[in-house]
C-alpha atoms as a PDB file:
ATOM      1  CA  UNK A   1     -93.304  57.553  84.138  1.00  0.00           C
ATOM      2  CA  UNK A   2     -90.422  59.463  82.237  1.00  0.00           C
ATOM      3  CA  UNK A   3     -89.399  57.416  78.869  1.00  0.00           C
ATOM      4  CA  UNK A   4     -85.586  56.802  78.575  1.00  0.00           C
ATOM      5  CA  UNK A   5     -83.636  58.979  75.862  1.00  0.00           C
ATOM      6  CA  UNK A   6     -82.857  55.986  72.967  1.00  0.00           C
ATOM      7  CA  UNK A   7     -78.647  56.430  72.358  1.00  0.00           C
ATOM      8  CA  UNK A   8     -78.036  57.499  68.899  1.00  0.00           C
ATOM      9  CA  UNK A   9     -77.209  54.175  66.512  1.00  0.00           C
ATOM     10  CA  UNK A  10     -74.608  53.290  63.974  1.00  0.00           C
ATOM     11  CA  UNK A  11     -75.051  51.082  60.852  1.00  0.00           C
ATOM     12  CA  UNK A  12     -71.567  50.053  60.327  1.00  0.00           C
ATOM     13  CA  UNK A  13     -71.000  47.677  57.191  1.00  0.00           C
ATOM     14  CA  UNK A  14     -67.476  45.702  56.667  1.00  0.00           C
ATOM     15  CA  UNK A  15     -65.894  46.728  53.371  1.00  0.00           C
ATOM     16  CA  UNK A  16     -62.524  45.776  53.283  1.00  0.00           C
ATOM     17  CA  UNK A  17     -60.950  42.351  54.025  1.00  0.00           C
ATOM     18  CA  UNK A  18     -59.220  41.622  57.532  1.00  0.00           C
ATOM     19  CA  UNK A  19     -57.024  39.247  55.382  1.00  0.00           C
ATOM     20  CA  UNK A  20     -53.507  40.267  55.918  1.00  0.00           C
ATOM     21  CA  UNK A  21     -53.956  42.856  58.713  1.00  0.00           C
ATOM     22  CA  UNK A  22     -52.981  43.105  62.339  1.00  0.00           C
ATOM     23  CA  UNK A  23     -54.389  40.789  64.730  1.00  0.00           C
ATOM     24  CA  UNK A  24     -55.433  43.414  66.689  1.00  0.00           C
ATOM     25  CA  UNK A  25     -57.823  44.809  64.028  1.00  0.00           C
ATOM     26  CA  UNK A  26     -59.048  40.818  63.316  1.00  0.00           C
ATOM     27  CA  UNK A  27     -59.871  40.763  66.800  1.00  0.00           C
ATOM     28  CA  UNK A  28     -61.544  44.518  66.988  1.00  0.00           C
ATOM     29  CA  UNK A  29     -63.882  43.541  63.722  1.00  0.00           C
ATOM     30  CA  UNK A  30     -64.848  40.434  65.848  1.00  0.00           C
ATOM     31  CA  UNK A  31     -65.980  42.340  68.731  1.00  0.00           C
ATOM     32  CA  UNK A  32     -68.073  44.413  66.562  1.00  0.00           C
ATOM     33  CA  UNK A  33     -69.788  41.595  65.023  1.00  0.00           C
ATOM     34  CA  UNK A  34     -68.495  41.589  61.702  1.00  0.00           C
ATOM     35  CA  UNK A  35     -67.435  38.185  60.163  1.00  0.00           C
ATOM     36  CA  UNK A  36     -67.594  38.984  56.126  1.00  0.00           C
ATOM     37  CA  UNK A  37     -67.584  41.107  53.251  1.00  0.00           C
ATOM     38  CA  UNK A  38     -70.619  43.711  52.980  1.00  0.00           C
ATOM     39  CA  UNK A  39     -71.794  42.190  56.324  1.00  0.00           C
ATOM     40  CA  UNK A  40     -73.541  45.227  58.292  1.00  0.00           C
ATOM     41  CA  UNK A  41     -74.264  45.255  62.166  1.00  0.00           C
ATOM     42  CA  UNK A  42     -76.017  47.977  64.023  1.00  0.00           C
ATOM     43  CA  UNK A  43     -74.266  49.363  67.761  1.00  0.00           C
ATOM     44  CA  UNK A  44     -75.146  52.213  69.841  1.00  0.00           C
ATOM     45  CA  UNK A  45     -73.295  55.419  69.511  1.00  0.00           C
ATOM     46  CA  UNK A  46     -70.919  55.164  72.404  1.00  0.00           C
ATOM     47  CA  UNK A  47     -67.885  56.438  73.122  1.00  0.00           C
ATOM     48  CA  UNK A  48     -66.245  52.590  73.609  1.00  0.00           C
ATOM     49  CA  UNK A  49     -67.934  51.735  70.202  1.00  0.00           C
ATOM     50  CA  UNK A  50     -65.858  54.755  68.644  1.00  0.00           C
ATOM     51  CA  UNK A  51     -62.913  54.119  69.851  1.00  0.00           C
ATOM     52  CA  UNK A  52     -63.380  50.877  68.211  1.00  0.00           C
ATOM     53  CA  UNK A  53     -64.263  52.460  65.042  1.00  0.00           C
ATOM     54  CA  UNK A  54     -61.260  54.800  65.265  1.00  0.00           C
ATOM     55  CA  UNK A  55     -59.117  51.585  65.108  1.00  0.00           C
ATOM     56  CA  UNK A  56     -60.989  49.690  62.039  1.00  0.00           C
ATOM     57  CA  UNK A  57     -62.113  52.976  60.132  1.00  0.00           C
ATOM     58  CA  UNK A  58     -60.724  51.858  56.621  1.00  0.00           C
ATOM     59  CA  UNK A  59     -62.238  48.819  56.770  1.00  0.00           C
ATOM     60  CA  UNK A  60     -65.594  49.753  57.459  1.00  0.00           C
ATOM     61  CA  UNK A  61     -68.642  52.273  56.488  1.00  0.00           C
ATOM     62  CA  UNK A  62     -70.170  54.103  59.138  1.00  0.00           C
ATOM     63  CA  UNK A  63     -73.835  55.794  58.958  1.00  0.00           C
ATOM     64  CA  UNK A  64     -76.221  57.037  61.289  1.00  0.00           C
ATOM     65  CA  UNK A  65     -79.141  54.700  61.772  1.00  0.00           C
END
């Protein structure tokens, strides 16, 4: 038996408020999983998951996890 390779993972944790922002963005930090301030979710490192990031960057605080 060969063990699967485990992605890389991102600890991504909502800093800013969606108040007063695109809907676009509102509806991006939904899909990620954030609902509040200081709220952090953990994703695989994907290239769909970046793009995401890409579009919510100043909002949020990305590490490695």
């Amino acid at each position: 038996m060969t063990a699967k390779k485990k992605a890389p993972q991102l600890k991504i944790t909502q800093v800013r408020s969606i108040i007063r922002r695109p809907e676009n963005q509102k509806r991006t930090m939904a899909a990620l999983g954030l609902r509040r301030l200081h709220q952090t979710v953990i994703h695989d490192d994907t290239p769909e998951m970046r793009g995401m990031l890409n579009k919510v960057g100043h909002l949020v605080d990305i590490e490695e996890a």
